[in-house]
PDB file of N, CA and C in Angstrom:
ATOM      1  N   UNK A   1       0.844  -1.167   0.000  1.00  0.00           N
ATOM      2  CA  UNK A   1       0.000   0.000   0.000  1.00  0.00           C
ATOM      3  C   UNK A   1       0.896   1.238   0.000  1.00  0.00           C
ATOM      4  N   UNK A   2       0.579   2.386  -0.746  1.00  0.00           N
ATOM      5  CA  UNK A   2       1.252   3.843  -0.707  1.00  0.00           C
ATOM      6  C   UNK A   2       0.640   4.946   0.548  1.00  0.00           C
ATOM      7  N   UNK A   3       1.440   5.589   0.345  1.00  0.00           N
ATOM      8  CA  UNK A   3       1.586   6.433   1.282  1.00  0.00           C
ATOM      9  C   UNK A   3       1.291   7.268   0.213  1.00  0.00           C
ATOM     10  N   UNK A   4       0.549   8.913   1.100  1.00  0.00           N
ATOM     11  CA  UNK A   4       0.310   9.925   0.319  1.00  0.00           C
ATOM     12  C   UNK A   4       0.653  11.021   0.836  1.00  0.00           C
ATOM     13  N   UNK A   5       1.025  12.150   0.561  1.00  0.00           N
ATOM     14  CA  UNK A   5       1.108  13.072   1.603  1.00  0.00           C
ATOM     15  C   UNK A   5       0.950  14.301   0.997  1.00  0.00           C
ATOM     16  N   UNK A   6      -0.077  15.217   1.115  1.00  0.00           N
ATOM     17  CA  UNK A   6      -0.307  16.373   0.546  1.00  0.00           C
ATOM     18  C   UNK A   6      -1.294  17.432   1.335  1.00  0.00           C
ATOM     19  N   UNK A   7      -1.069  18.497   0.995  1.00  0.00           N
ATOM     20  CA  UNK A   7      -1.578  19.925   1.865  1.00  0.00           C
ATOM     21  C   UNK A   7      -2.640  19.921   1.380  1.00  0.00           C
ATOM     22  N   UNK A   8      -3.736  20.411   2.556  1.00  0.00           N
ATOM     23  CA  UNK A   8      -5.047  21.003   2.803  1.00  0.00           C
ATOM     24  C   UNK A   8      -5.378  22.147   3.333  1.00  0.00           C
ATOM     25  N   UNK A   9      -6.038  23.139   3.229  1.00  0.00           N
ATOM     26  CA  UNK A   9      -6.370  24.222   3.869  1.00  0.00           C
ATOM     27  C   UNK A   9      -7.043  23.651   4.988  1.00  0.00           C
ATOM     28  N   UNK A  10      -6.368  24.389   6.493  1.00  0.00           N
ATOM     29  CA  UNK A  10      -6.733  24.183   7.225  1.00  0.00           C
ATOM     30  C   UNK A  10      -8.466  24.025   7.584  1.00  0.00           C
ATOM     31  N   UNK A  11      -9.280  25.413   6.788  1.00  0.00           N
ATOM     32  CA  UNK A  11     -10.533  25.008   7.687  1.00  0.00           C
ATOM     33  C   UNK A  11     -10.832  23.872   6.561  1.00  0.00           C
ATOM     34  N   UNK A  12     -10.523  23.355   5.726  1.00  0.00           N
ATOM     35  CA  UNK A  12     -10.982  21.876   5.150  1.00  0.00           C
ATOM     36  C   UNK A  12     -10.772  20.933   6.096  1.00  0.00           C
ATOM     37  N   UNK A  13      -9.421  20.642   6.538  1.00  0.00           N
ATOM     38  CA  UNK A  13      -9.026  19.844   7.523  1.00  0.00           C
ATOM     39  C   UNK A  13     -10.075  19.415   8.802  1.00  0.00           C
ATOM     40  N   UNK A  14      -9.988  20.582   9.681  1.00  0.00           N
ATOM     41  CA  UNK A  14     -10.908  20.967  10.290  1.00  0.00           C
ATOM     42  C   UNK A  14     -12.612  20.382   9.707  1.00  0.00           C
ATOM     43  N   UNK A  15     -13.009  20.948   8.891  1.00  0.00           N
ATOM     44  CA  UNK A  15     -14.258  20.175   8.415  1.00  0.00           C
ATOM     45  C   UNK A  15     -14.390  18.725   7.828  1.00  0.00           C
ATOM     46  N   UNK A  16     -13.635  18.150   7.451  1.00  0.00           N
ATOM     47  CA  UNK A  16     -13.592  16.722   7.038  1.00  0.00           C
ATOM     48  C   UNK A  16     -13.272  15.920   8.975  1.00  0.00           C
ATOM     49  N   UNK A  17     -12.181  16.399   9.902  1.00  0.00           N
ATOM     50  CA  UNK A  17     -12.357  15.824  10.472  1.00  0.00           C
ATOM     51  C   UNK A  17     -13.579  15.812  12.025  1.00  0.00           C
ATOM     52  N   UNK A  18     -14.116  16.991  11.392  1.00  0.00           N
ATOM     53  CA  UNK A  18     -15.447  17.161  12.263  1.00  0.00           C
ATOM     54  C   UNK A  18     -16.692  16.272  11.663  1.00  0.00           C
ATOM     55  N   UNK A  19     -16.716  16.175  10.622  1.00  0.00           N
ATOM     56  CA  UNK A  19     -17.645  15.355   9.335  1.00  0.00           C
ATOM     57  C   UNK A  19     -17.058  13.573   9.537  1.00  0.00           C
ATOM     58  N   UNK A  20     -15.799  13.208   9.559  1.00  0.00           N
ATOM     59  CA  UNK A  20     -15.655  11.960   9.602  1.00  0.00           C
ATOM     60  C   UNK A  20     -14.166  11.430  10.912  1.00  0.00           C
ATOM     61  N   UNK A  21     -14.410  12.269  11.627  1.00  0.00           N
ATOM     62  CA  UNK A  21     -13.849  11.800  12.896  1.00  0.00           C
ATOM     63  C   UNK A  21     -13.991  10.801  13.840  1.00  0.00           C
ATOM     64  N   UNK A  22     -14.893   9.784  13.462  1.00  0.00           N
ATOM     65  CA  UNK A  22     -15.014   8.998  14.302  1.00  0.00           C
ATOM     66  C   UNK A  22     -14.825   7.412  13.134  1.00  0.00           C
ATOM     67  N   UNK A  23     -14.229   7.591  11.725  1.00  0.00           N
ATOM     68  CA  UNK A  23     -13.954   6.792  10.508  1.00  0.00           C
ATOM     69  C   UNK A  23     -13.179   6.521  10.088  1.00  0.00           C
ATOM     70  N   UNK A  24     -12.437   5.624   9.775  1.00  0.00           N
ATOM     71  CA  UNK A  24     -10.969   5.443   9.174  1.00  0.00           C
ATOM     72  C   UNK A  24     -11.281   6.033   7.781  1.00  0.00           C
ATOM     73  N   UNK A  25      -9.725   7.596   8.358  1.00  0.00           N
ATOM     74  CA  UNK A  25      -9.860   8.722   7.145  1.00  0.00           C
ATOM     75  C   UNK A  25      -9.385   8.012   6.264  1.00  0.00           C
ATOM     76  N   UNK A  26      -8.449   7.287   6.386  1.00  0.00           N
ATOM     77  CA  UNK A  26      -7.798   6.662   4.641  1.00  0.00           C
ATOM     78  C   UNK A  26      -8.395   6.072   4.203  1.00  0.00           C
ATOM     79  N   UNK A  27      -9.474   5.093   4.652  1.00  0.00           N
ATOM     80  CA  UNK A  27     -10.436   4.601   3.798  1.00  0.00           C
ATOM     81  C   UNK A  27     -11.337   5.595   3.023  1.00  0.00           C
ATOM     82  N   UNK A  28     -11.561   6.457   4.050  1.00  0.00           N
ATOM     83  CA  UNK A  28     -12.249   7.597   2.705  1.00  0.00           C
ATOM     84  C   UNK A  28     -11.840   8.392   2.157  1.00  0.00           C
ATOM     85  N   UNK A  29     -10.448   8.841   2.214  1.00  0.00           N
ATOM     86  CA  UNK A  29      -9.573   9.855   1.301  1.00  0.00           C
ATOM     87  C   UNK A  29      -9.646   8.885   0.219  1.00  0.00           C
ATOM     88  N   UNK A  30      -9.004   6.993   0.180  1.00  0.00           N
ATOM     89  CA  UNK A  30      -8.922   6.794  -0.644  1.00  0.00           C
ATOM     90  C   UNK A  30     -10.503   6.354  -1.461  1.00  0.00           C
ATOM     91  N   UNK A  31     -11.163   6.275  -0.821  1.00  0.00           N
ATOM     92  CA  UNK A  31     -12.613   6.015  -1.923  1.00  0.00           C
ATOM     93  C   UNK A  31     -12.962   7.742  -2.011  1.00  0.00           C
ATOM     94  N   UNK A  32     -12.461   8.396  -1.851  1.00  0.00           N
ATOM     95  CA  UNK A  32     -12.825   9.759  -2.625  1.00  0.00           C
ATOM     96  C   UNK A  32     -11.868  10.147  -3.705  1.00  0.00           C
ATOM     97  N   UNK A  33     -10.724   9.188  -3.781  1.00  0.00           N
ATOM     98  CA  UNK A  33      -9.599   9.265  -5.166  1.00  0.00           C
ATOM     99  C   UNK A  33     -10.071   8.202  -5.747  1.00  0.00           C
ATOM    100  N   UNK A  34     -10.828   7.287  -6.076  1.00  0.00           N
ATOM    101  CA  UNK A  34     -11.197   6.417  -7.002  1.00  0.00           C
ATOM    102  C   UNK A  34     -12.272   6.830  -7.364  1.00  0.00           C
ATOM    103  N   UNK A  35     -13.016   7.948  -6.866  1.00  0.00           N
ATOM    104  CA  UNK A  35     -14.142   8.498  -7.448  1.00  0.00           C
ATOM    105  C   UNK A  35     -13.818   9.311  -8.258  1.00  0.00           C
ATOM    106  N   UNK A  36     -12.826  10.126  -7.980  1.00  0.00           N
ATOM    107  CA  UNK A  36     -12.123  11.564  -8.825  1.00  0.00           C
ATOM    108  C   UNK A  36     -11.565  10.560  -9.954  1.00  0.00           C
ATOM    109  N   UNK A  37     -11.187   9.301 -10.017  1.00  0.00           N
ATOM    110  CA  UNK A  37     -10.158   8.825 -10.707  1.00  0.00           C
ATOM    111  C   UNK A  37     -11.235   7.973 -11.591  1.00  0.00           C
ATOM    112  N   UNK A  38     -12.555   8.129 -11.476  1.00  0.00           N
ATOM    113  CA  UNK A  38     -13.447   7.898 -11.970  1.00  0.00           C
ATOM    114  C   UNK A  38     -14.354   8.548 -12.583  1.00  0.00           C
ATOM    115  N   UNK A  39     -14.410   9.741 -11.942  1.00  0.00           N
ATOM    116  CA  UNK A  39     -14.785  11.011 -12.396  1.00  0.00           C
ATOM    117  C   UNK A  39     -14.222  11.559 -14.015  1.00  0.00           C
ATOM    118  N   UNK A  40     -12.880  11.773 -13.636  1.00  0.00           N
ATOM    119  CA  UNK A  40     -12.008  12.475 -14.642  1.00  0.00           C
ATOM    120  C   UNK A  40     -12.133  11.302 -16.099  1.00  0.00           C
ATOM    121  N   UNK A  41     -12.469  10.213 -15.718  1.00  0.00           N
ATOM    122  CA  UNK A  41     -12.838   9.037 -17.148  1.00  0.00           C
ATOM    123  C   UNK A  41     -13.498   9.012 -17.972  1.00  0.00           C
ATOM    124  N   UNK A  42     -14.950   9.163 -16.536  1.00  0.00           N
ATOM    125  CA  UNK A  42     -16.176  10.136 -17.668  1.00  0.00           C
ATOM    126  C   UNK A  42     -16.113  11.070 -18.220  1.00  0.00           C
ATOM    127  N   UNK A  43     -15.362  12.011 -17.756  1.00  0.00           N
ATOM    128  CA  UNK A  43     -15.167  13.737 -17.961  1.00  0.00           C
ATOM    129  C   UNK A  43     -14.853  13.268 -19.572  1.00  0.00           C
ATOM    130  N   UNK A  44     -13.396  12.716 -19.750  1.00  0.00           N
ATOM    131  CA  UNK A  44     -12.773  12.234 -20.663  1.00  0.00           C
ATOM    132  C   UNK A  44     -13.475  11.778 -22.079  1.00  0.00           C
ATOM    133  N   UNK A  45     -14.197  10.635 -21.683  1.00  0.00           N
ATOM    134  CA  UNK A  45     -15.249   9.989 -22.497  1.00  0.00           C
ATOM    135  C   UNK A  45     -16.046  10.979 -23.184  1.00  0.00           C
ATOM    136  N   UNK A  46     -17.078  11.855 -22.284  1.00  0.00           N
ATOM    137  CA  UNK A  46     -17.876  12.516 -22.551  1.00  0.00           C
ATOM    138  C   UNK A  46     -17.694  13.312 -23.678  1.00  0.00           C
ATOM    139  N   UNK A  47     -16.011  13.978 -23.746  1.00  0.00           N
ATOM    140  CA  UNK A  47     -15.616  15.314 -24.444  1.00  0.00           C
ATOM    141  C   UNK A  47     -15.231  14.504 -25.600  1.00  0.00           C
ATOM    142  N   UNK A  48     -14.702  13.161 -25.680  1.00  0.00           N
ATOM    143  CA  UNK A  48     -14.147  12.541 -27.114  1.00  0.00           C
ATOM    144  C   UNK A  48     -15.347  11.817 -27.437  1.00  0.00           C
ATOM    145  N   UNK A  49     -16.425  11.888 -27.224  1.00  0.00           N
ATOM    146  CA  UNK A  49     -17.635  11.652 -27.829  1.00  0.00           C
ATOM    147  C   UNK A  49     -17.990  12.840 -28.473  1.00  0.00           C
ATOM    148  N   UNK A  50     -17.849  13.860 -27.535  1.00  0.00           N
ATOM    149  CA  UNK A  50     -18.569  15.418 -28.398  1.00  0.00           C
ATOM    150  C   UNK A  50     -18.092  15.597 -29.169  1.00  0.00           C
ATOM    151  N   UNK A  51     -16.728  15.384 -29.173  1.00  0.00           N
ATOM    152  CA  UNK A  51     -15.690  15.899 -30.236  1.00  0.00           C
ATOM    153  C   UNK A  51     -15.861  15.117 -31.494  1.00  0.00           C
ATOM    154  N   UNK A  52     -16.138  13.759 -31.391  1.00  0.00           N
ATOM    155  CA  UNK A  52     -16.734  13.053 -32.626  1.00  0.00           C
ATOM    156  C   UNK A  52     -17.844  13.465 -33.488  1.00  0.00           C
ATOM    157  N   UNK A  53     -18.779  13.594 -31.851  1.00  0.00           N
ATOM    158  CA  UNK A  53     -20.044  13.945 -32.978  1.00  0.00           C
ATOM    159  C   UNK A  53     -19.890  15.259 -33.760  1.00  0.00           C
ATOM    160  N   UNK A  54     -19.147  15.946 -33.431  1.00  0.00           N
ATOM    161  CA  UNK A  54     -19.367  17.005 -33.704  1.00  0.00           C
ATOM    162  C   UNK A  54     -18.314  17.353 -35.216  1.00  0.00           C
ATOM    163  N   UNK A  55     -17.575  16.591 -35.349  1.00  0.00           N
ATOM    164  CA  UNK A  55     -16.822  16.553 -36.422  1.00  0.00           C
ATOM    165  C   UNK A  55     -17.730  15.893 -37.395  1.00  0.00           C
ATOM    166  N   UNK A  56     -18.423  14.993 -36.675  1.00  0.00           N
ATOM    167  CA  UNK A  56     -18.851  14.035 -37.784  1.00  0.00           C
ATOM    168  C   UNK A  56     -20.328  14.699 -38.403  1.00  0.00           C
ATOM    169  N   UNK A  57     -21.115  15.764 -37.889  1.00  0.00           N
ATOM    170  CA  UNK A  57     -21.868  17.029 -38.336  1.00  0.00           C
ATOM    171  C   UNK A  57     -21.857  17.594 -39.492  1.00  0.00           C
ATOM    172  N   UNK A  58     -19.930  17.875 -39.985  1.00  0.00           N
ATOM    173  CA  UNK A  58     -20.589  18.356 -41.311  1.00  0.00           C
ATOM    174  C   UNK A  58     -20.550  17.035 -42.978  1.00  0.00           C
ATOM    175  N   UNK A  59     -20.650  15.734 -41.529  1.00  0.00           N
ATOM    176  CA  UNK A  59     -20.655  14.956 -43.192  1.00  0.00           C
ATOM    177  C   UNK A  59     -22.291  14.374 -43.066  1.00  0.00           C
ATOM    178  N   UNK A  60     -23.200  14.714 -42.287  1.00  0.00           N
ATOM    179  CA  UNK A  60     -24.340  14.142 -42.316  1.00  0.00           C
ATOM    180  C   UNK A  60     -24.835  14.741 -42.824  1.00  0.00           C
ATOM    181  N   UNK A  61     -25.426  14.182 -43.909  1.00  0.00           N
ATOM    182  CA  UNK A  61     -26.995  15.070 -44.909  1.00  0.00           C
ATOM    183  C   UNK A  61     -27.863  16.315 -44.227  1.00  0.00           C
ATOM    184  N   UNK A  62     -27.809  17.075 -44.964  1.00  0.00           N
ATOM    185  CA  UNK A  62     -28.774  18.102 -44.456  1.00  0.00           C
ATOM    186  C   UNK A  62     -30.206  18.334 -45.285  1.00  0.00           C
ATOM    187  N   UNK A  63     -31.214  18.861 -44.442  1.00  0.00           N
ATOM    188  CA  UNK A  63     -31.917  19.149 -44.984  1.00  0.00           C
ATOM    189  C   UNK A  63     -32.334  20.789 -45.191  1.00  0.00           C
ATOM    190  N   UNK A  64     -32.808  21.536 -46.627  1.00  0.00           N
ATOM    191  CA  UNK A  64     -33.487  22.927 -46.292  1.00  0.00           C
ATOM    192  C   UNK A  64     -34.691  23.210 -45.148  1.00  0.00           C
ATOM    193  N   UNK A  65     -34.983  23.938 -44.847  1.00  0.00           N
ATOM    194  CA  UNK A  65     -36.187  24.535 -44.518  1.00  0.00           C
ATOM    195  C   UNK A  65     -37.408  23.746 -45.359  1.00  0.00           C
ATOM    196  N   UNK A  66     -37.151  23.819 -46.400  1.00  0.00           N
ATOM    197  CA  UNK A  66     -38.340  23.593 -47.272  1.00  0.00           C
ATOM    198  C   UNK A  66     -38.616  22.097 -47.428  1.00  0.00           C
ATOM    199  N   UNK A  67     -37.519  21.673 -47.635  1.00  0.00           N
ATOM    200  CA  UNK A  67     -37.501  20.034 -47.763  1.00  0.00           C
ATOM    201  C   UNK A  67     -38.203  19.642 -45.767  1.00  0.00           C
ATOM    202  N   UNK A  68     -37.225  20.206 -44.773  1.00  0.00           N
ATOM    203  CA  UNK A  68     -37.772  19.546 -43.349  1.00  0.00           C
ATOM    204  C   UNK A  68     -39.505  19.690 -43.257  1.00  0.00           C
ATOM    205  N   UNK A  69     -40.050  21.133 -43.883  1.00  0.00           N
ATOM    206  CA  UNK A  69     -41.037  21.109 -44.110  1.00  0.00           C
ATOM    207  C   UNK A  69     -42.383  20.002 -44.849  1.00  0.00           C
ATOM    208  N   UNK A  70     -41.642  19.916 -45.859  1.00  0.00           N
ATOM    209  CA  UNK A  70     -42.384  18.712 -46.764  1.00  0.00           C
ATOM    210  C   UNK A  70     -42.729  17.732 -46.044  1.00  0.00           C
ATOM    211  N   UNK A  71     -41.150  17.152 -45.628  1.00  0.00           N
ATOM    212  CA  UNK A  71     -41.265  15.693 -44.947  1.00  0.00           C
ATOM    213  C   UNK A  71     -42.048  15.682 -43.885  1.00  0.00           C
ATOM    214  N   UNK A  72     -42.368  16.544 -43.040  1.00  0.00           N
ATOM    215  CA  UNK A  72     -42.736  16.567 -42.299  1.00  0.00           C
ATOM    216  C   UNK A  72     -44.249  16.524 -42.707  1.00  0.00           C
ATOM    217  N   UNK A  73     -44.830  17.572 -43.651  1.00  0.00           N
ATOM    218  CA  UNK A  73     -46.212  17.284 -43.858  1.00  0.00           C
ATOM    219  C   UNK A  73     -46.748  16.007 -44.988  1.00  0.00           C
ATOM    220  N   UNK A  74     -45.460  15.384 -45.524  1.00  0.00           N
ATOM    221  CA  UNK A  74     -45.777  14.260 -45.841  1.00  0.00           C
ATOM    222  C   UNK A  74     -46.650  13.331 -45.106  1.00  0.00           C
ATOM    223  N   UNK A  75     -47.707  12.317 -45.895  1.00  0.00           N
ATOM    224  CA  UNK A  75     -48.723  11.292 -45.259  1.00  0.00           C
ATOM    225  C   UNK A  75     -49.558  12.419 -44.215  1.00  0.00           C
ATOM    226  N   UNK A  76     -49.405  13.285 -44.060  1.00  0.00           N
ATOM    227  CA  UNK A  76     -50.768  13.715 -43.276  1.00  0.00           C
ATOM    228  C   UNK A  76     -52.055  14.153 -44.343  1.00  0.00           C
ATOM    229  N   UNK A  77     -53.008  14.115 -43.573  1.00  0.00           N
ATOM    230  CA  UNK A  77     -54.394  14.781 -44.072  1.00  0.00           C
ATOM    231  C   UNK A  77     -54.458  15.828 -44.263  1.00  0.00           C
TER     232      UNK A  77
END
């Protein structure tokens, strides 16, 4: 197992160990870094999906005004 060691602003300190002072903190520092480390995956995912679709925008067919119109009142009464 690793060791970690990094600075907090004190009134954080202070509030995490008023919030989970009676809990083994490393168990939840570390399930709050596999969330971030889970977090940042989706983050990831999300943006190289957008970035696809969004490239891939100007090769999909378009329609005018006039044509979305048609189709649309196509088969009705």
């Amino acid at each position: 197992m690793a060791t970690v060691n990094f600075s907090v602003p004190d009134d954080v300190k202070v509030a995490f160990d008023r919030a989970f002072g009676d809990q083994n903190k490393s168990a939840i520092i570390a399930d709050l870094m596999r969330k971030a480390v889970a977090d940042a995956s989706r983050r990831k995912q999300r943006e190289d999906i957008f970035r696809k679709l969004t490239q891939r925008r100007s090769q999909r067919p378009s329609l005018s005004g006039e044509q979305a119109r048609a189709a649309r009142a196509m088969g009705r009464p």
